[in-house]
Protein backbone atom coordinates (compact mmCIF):
# COMPACT_ATOMS: atom_id res chain seq x y z
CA UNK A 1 -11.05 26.47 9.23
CA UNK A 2 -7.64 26.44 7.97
CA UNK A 3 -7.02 23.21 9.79
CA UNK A 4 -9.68 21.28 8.23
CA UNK A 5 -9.18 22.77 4.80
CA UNK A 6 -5.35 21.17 5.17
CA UNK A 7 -7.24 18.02 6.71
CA UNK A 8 -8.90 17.44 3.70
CA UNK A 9 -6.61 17.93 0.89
CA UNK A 10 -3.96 15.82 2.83
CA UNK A 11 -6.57 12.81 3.32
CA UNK A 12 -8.44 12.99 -0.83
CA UNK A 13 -7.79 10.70 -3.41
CA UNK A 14 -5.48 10.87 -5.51
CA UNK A 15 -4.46 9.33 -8.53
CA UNK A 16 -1.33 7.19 -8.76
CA UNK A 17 1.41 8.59 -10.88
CA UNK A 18 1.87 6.53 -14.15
CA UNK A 19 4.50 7.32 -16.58
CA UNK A 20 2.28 9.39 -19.47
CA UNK A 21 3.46 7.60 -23.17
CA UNK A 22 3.93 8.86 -26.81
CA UNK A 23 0.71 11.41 -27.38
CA UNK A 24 -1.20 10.73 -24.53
CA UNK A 25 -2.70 12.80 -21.87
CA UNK A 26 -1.50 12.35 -17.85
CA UNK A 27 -4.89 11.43 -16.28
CA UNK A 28 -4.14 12.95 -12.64
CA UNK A 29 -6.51 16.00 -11.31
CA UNK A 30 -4.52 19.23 -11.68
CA UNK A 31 -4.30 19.74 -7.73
CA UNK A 32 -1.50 20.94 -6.06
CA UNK A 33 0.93 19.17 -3.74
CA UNK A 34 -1.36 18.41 -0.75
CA UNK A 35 -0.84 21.61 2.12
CA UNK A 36 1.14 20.70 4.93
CA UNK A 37 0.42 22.73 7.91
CA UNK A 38 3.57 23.43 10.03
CA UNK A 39 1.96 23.29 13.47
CA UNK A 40 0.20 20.10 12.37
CA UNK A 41 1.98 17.18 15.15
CA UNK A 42 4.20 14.70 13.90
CA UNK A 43 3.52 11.13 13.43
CA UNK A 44 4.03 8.83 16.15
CA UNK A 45 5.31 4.95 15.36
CA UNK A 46 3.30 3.60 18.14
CA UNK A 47 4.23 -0.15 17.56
CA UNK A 48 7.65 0.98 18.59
CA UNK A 49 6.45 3.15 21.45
CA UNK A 50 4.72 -0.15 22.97
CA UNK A 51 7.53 -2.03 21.99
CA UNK A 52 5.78 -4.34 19.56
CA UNK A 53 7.54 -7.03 17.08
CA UNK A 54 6.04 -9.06 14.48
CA UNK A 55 5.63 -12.61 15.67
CA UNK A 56 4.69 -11.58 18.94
CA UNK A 57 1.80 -13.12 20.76
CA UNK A 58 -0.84 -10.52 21.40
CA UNK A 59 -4.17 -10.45 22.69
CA UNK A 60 -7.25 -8.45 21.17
CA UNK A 61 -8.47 -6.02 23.86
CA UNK A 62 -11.75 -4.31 22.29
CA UNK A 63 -14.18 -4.90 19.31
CA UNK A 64 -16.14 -8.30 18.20
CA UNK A 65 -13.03 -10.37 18.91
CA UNK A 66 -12.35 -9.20 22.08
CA UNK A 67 -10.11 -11.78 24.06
CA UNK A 68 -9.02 -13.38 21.02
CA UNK A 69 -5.67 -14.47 20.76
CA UNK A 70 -3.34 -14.84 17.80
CA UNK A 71 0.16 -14.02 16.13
CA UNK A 72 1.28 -10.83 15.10
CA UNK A 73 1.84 -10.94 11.28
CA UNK A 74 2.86 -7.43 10.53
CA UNK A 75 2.70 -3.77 11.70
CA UNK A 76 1.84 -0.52 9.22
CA UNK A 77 3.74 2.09 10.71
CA UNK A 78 2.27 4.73 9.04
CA UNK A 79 -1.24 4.00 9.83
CA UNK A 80 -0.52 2.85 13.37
CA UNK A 81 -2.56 -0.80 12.58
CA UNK A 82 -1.27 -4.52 12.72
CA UNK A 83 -2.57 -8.12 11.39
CA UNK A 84 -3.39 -10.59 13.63
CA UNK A 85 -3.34 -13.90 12.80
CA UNK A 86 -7.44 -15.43 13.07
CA UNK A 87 -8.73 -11.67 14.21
CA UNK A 88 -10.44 -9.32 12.32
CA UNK A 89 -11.49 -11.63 9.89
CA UNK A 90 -13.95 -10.97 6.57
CA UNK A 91 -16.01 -12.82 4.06
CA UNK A 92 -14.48 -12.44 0.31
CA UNK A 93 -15.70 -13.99 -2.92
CA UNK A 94 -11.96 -14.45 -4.07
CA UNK A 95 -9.81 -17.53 -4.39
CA UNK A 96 -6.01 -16.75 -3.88
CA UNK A 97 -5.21 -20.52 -5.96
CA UNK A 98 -8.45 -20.57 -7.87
CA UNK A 99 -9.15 -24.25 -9.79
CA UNK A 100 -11.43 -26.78 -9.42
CA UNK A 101 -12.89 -27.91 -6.57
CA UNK A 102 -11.57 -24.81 -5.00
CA UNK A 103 -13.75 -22.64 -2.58
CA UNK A 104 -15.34 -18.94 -3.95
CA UNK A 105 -15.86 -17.60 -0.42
CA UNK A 106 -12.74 -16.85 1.42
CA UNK A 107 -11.81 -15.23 4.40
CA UNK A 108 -8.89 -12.97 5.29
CA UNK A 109 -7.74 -10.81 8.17
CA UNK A 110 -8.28 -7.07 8.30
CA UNK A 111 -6.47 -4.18 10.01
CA UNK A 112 -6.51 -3.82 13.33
CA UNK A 113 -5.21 -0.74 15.40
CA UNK A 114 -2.34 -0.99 17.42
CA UNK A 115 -4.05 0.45 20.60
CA UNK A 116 -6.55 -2.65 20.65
CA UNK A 117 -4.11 -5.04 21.29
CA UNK A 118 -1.91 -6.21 24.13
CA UNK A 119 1.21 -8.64 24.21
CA UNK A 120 0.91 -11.38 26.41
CA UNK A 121 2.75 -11.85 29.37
CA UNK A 122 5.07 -15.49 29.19
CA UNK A 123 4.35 -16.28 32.65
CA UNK A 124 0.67 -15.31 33.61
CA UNK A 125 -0.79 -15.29 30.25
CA UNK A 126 -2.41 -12.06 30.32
CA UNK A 127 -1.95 -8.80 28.82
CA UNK A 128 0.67 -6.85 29.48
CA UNK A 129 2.83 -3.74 28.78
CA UNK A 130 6.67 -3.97 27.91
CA UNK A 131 9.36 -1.74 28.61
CA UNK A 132 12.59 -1.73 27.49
CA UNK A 133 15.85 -2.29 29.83
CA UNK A 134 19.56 -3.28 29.01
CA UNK A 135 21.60 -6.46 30.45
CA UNK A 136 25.25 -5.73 32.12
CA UNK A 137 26.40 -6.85 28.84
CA UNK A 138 24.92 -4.03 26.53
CA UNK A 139 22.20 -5.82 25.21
CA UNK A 140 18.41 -4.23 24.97
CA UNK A 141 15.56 -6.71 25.88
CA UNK A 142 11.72 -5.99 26.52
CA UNK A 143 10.55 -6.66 30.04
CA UNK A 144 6.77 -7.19 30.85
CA UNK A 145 5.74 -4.99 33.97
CA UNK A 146 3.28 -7.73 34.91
CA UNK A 147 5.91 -10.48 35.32
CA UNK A 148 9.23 -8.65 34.78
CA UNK A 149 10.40 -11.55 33.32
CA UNK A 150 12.32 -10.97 29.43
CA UNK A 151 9.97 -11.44 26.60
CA UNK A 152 11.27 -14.65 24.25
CA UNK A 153 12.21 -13.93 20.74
CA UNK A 154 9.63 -13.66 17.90
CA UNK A 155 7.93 -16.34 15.61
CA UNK A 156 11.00 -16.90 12.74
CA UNK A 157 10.32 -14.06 10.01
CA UNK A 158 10.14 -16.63 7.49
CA UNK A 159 7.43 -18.14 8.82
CA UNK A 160 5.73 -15.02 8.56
CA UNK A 161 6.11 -14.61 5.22
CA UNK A 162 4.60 -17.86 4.64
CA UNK A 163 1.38 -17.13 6.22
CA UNK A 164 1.58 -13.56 4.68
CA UNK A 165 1.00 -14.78 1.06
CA UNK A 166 -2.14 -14.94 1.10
CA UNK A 167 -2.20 -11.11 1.98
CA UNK A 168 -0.46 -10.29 -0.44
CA UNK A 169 -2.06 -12.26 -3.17
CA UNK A 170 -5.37 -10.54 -2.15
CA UNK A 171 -3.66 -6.94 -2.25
CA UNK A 172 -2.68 -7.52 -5.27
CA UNK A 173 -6.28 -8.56 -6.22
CA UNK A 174 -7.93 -5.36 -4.51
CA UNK A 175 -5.39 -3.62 -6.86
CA UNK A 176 -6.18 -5.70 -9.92
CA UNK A 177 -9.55 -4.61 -9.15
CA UNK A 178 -9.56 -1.06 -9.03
CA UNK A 179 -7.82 -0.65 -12.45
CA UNK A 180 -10.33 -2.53 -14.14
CA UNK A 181 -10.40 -5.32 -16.55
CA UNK A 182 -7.45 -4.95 -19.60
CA UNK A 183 -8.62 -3.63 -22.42
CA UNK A 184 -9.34 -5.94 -25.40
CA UNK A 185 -6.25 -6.85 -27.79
CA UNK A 186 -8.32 -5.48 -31.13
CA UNK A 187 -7.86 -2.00 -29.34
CA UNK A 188 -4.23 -2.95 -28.54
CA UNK A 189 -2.74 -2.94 -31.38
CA UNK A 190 -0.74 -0.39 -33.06
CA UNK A 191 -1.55 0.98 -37.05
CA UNK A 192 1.64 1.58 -38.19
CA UNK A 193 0.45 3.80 -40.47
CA UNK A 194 -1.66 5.32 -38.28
CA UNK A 195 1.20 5.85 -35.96
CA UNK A 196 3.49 7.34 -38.63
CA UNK A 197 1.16 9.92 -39.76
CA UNK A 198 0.98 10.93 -35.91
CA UNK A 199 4.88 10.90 -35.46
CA UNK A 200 4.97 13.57 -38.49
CA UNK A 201 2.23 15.27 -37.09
CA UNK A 202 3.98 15.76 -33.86
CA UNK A 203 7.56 16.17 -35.40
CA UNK A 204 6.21 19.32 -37.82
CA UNK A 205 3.29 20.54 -35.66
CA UNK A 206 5.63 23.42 -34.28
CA UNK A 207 5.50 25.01 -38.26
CA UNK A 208 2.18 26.24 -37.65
CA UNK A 209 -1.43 25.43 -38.85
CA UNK A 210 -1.25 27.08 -42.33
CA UNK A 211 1.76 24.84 -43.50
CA UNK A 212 0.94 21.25 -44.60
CA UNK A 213 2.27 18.03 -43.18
CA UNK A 214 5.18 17.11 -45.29
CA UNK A 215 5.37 13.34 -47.06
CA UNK A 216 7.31 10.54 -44.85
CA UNK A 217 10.34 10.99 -47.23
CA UNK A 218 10.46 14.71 -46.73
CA UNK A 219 10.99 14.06 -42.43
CA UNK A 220 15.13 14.07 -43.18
CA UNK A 221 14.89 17.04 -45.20
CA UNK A 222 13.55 19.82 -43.90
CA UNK A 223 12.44 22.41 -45.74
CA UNK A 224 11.96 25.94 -44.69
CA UNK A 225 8.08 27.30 -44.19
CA UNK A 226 7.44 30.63 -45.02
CA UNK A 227 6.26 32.83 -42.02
């Protein structure tokens, strides 16, 4: 019971933390610092138990592209999944360079988990397992047990990058998304006066609710309130 109460205040939603301005109210729910339960295993980085790189070339074992083949673009360590370049991929009415003559429907990859995929061996081109051994010189390289021939270095990271953009550009989007559309400048802009009154109001608001707000050219002098 105790276990899946700590389950499920370590996996709710929460709001993100925003810096709370000049009279306003901090919008996150008044819940305490998720539970941690201290017999609860740690997390395991199972891209580096496999020995898994970005810019490897890995094969898709299970799901709707099984047998698909494709680059590694990146891993997320804390959620144990990786993007594969051309797997996974889904239908999304959002234009990264939007213009004319540009296409609505888009498609980008999703997560995968790291346990679905396989590297591929460089000499019989099938899935494989790596292992890690080190040269008479010092240095560590990742041996397939198919083969046992050394794995070859990844794709360049700046290549990568490149054909992460897009990724991020729709990340950013999803983000864009959730907070909503900006509010309208009418409702932006600040009455001075307005803001004034609320600056005495908030400088004086510790005298009490009997006293009265004093003028604007009282706020250097202050005068004494009776109890």
């Amino acid at each position: 019971k105790y276990a899946m109460m700590t389950k499920w205040l370590n996996t709710r939603p929460r709001q993100q933390n925003q810096p709370v301005r000049f009279l306003e109210v901090s919008k996150e729910n008044s819940i305490p610092f998720p539970l941690r339960d201290r017999w609860a295993p740690p997390r395991i980085d199972l891209a580096r138990m496999l020995n898994y790189r970005p810019g490897d070339l890995v094969q898709v074992l299970y799901g709707r592209d099984q047998g698909k083949k494709g680059v590694l673009l990146s891993i997320n360590k804390k959620r144990n999944t990786v993007i594969v370049e051309g797997c996974n991929m889904k239908r999304a009415f959002w234009n990264p360079r939007p213009g004319p003559g540009q296409p609505n429907i888009v498609t980008a990859e999703l997560p995968i988990h790291v346990t679905n995929i396989a590297v591929l061996d460089p000499v019989t081109k099938k899935p494989t397992r790596l292992k890690r051994r080190y040269t008479m010189t010092g240095e560590c390289v990742r041996i397939s047990k198919i083969s046992g021939c050394a794995m070859p270095e990844p794709v360049d990271k700046q290549k990568l990058t490149d054909a992460m953009k897009e990724q991020e550009l729709h990340r950013q989007f999803v983000q864009q998304k959730k907070l909503g559309a900006p509010p309208k400048r009418e409702y932006t802009l600040k009455d001075k006066r307005h803001y004034s009154m609320l600056q005495r109001l908030s400088k004086f608001i510790k005298w009490g609710d009997s006293s009265a707000l004093p003028a604007p050219n009282q706020l250097a002098a202050r005068a004494e309130i009776p109890q």
